[in-house]
Protein backbone atom coordinates (compact mmCIF):
# COMPACT_ATOMS: atom_id res chain seq x y z
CA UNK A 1 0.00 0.00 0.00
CA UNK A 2 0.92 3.45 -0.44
CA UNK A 3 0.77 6.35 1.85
CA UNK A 4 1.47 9.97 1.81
CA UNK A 5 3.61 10.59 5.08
CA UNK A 6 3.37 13.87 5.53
CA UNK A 7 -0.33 14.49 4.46
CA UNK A 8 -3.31 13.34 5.94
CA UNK A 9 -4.03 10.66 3.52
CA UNK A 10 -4.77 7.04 4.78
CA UNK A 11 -2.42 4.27 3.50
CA UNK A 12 -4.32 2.84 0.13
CA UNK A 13 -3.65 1.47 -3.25
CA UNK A 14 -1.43 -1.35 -4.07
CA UNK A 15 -4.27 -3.60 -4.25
CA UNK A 16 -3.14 -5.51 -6.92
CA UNK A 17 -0.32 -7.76 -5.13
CA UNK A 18 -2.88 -8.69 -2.53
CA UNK A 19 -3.97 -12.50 -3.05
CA UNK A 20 -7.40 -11.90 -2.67
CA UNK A 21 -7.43 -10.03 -5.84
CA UNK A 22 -5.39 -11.78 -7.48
CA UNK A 23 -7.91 -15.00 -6.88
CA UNK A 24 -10.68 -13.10 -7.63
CA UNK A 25 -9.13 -11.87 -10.88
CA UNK A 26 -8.79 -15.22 -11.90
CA UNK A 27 -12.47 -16.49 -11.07
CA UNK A 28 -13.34 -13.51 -12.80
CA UNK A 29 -11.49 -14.71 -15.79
CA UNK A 30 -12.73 -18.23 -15.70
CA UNK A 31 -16.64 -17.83 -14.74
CA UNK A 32 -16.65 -15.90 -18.35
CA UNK A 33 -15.25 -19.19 -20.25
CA UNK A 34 -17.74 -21.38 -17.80
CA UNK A 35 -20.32 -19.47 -19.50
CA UNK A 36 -19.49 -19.01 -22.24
CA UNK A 37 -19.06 -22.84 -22.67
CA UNK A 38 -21.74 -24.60 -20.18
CA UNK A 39 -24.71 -21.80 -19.97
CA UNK A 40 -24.28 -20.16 -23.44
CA UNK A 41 -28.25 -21.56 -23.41
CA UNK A 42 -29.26 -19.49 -20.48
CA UNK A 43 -27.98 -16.18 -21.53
CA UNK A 44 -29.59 -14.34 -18.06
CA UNK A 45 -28.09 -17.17 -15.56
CA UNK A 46 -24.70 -16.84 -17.55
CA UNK A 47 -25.12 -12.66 -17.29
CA UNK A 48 -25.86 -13.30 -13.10
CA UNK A 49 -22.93 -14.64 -13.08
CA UNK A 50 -20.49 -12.96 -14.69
CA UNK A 51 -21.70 -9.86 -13.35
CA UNK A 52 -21.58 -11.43 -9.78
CA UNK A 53 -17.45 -12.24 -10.71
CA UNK A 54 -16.74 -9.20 -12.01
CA UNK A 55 -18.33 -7.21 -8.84
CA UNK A 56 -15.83 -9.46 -6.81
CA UNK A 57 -13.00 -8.56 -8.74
CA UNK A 58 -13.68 -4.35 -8.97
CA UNK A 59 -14.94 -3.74 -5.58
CA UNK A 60 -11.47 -4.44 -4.45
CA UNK A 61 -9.76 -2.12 -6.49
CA UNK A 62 -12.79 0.47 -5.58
CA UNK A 63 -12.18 -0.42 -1.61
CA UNK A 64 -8.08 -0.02 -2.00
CA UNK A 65 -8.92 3.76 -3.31
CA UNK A 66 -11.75 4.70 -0.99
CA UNK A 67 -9.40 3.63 1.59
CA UNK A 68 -7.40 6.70 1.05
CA UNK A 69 -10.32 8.69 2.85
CA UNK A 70 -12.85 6.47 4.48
CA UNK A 71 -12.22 3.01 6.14
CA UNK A 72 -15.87 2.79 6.52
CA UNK A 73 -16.40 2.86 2.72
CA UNK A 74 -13.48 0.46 2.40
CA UNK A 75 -14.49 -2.06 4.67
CA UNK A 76 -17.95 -1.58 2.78
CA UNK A 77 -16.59 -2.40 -0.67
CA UNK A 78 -14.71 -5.23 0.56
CA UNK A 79 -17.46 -7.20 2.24
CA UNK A 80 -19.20 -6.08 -1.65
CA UNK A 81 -16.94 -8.17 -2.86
CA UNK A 82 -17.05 -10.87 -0.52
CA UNK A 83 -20.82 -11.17 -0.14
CA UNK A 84 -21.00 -10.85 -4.74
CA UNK A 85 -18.24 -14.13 -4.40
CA UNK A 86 -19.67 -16.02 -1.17
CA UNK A 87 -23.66 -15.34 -0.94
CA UNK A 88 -24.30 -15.43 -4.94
CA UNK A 89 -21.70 -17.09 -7.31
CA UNK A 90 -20.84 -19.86 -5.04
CA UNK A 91 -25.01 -20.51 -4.89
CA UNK A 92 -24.78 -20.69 -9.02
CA UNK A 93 -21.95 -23.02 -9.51
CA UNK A 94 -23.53 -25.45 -6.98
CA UNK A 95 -26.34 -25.15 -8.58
CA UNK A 96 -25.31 -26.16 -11.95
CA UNK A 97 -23.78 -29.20 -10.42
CA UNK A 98 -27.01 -30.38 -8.86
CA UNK A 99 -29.15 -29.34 -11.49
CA UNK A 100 -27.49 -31.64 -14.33
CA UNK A 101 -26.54 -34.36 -11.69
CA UNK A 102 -23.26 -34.19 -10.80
CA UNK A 103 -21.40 -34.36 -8.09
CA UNK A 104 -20.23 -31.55 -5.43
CA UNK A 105 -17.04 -32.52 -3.87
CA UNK A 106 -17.19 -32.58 0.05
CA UNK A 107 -14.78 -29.48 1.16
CA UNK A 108 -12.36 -32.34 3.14
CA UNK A 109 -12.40 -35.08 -0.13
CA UNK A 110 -9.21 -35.92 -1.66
CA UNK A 111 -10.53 -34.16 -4.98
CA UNK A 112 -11.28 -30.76 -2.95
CA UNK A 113 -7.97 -30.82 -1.19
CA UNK A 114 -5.77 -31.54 -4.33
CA UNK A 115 -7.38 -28.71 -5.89
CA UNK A 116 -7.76 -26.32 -3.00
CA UNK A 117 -3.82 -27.10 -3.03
CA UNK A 118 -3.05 -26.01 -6.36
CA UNK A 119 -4.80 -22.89 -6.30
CA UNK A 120 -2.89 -22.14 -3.64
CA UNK A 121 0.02 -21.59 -5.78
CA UNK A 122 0.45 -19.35 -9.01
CA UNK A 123 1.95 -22.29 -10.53
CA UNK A 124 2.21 -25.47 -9.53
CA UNK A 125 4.07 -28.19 -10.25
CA UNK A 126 3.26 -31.25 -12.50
CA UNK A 127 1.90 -33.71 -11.50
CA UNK A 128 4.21 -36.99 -11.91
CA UNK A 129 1.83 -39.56 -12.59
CA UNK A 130 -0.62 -37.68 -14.57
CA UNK A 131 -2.16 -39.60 -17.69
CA UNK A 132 -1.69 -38.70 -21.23
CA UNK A 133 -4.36 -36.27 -22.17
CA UNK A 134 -5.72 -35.75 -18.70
CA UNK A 135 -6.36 -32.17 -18.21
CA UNK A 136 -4.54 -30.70 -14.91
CA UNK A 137 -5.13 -27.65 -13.18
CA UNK A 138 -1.42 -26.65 -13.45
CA UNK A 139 -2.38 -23.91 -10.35
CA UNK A 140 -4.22 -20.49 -10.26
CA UNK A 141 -2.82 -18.75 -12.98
CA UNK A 142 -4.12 -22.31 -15.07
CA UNK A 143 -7.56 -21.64 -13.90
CA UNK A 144 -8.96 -20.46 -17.09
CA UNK A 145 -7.48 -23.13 -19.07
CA UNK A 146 -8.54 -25.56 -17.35
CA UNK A 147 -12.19 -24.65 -17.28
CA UNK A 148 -11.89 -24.43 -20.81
CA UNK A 149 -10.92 -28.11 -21.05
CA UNK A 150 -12.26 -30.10 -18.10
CA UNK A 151 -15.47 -31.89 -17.86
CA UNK A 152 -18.24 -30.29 -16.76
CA UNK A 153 -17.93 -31.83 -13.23
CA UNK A 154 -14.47 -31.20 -12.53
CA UNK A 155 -14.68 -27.48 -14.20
CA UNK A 156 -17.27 -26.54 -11.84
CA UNK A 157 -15.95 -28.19 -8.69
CA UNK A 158 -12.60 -26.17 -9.43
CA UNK A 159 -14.70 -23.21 -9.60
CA UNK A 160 -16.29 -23.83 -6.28
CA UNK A 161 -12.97 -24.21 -4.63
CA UNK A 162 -11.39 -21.04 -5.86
CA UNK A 163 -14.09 -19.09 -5.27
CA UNK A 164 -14.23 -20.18 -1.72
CA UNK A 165 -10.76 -19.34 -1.14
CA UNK A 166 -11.55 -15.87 -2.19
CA UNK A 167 -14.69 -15.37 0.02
CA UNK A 168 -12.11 -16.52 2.95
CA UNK A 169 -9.44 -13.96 2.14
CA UNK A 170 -11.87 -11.18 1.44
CA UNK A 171 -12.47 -12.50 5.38
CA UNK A 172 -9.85 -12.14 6.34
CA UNK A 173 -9.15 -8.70 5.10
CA UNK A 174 -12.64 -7.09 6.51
CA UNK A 175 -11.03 -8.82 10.16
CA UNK A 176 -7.47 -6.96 9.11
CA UNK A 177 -9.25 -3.50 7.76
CA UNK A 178 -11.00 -3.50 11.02
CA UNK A 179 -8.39 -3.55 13.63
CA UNK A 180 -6.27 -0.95 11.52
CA UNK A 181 -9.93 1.33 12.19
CA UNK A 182 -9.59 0.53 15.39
CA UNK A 183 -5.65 0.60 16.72
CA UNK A 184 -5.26 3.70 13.86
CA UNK A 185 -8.91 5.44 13.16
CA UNK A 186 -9.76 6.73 10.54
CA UNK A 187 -9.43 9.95 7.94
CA UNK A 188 -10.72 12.42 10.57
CA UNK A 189 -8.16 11.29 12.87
CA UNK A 190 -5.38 11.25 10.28
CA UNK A 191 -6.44 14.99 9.15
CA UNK A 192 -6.31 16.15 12.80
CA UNK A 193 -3.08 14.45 13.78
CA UNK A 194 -1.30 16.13 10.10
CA UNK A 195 -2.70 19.68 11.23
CA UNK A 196 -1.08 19.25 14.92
CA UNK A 197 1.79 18.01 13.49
CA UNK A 198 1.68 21.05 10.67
CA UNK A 199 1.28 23.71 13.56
CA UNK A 200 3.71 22.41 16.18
CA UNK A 201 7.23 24.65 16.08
CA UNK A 202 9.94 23.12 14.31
CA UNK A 203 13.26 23.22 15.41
CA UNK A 204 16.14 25.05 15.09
CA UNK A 205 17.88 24.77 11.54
CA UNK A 206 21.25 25.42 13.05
CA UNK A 207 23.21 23.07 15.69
CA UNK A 208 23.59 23.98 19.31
CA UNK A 209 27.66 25.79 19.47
CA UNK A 210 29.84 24.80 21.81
CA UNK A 211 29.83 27.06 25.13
CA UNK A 212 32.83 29.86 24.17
CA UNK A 213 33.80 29.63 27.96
CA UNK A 214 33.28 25.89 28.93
CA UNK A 215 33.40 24.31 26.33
CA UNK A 216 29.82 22.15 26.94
CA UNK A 217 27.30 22.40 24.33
CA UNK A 218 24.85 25.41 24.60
CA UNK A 219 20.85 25.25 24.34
CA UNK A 220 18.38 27.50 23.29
CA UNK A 221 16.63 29.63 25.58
CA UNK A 222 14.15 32.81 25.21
CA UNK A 223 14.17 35.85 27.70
CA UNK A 224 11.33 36.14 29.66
CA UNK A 225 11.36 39.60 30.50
CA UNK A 226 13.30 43.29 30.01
CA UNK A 227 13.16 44.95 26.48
CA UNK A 228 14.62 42.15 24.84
CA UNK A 229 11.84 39.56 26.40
CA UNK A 230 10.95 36.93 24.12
CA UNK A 231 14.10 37.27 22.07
CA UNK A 232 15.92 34.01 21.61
CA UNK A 233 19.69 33.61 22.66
CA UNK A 234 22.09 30.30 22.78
CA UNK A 235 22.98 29.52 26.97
CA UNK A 236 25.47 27.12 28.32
CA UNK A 237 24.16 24.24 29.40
CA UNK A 238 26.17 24.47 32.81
CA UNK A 239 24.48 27.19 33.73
CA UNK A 240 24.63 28.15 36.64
CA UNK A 241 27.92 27.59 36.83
CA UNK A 242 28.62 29.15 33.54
CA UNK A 243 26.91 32.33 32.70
CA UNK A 244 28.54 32.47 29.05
CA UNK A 245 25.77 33.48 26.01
CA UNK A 246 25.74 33.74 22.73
CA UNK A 247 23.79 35.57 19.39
CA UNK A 248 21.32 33.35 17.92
CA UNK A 249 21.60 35.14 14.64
CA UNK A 250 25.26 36.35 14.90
CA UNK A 251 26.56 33.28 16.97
CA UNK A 252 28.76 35.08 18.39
CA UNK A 253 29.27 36.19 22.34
CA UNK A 254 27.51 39.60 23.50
CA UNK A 255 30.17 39.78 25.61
CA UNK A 256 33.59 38.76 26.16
CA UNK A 257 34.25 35.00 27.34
CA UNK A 258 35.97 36.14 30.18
CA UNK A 259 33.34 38.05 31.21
CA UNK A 260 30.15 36.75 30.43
CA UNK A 261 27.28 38.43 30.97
CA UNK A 262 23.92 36.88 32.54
CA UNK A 263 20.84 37.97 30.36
CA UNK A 264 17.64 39.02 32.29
CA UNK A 265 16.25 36.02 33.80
CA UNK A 266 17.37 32.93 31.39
């Protein structure tokens, strides 16, 4: 994520190395070729569903901008996304198994696991006893590809099991987005803190000297009364003991270093 440091901006942006887009980019992808290849009949169930992918996919990006001045409306957007992925395209895809009699793959089956596994990984690696001509889900980037090729049964099933791992990162980022709300606030918090920190008094450009007399480094100090009150002057740090002063402008001793002289109550 980005941030602006010294404005009042919230960190945002850099959504698109965060895994839960990059899954949901890929069901995305792949619910287009489903589709396009199993539903091409039921042009309204195959527009759901696309539609339901793609609002996954874009409310993400939309939440990693809005987060730049609302963590409410990010944390909105992101449960968009989640609820588009877990409460309606998950519904289709296990529909479409159950209407044309196939079967749904229990989340802890061997099948599930092996796939949940691959899609775990960008690219995985081949498989050493695969058959000659079997199509393999060669990990998420394959996705697409494999939809295009598998049965009906196994291209659905995959589907299924990526889109569940994207409804449980999207999770797990709503949990993340809201303990950053609540350990860090939000905008109007980050605008106050930037105006403090605008308005407090910076300080001095220049390096405390050395003390002309003692040699100890000298600190600032501001006269508190007399015609000079208010004026700002460099003091030894010994003082008491050392009474030595110098110009803040100049730099240089008022007064001889033999001789200091003690300006009106330091």
């Amino acid at each position: 994520m980005t941030a602006d440091t010294n404005g009042p901006f919230l960190p945002h942006g850099g959504y698109r190395k965060l895994r839960s887009y990059k899954v949901a980019a890929a069901v995305y992808d792949a619910t287009v070729v489903f589709c396009r290849r199993f539903l091409a009949h039921d042009r309204r169930l195959s527009d759901q569903m696309v539609q339901a992918a793609r609002s996954g996919v874009r409310n993400i990006s939309e939440a990693s901008g809005a987060a730049a001045t609302s963590r409410k409306s990010e944390m909105k957007l992101t449960n968009v996304a989640r609820a588009s992925l877990s409460d309606e395209l998950l519904g289709d895809y296990a529909s479409f198994l159950v209407q044309n009699g196939l079967r749904i793959w229990p989340k802890d089956s061997r099948e599930a696991l092996a796939m949940r596994s691959r899609l775990a990984q960008d690219h995985a690696l081949p498989q050493p006893r695969a058959q000659a001509g079997k199509v393999v889900l060669t990990g998420l980037s394959g996705l697409l590809e494999f939809v295009a090729k598998a049965k009906p049964e196994l291209a659905a099933n995959a589907m299924l099991c990526a889109v569940n791992q994207a409804a449980y990162l999207l999770r797990r980022q709503l949990e993340s987005q809201g303990r950053a709300f609540l350990e860090k606030g939000g905008f109007t918090e980050s605008l106050h803190a930037a105006r403090t920190l605008a308005r407090r008094p910076q300080p001095p450009a220049v390096s405390a000297p050395t003390c002309p007399s003692c040699g100890k480094l000298m600190e600032r100090r501001t006269l508190k009364s007399g015609p000079r009150s208010g004026q700002a002057f460099w003091g030894c740090s010994a003082y008491p003991h050392c009474k030595a002063t110098l110009s803040i402008s100049a730099a240089q001793p008022p007064t001889s270093p033999t001789s200091p002289t003690r300006p009106t109550n330091p």
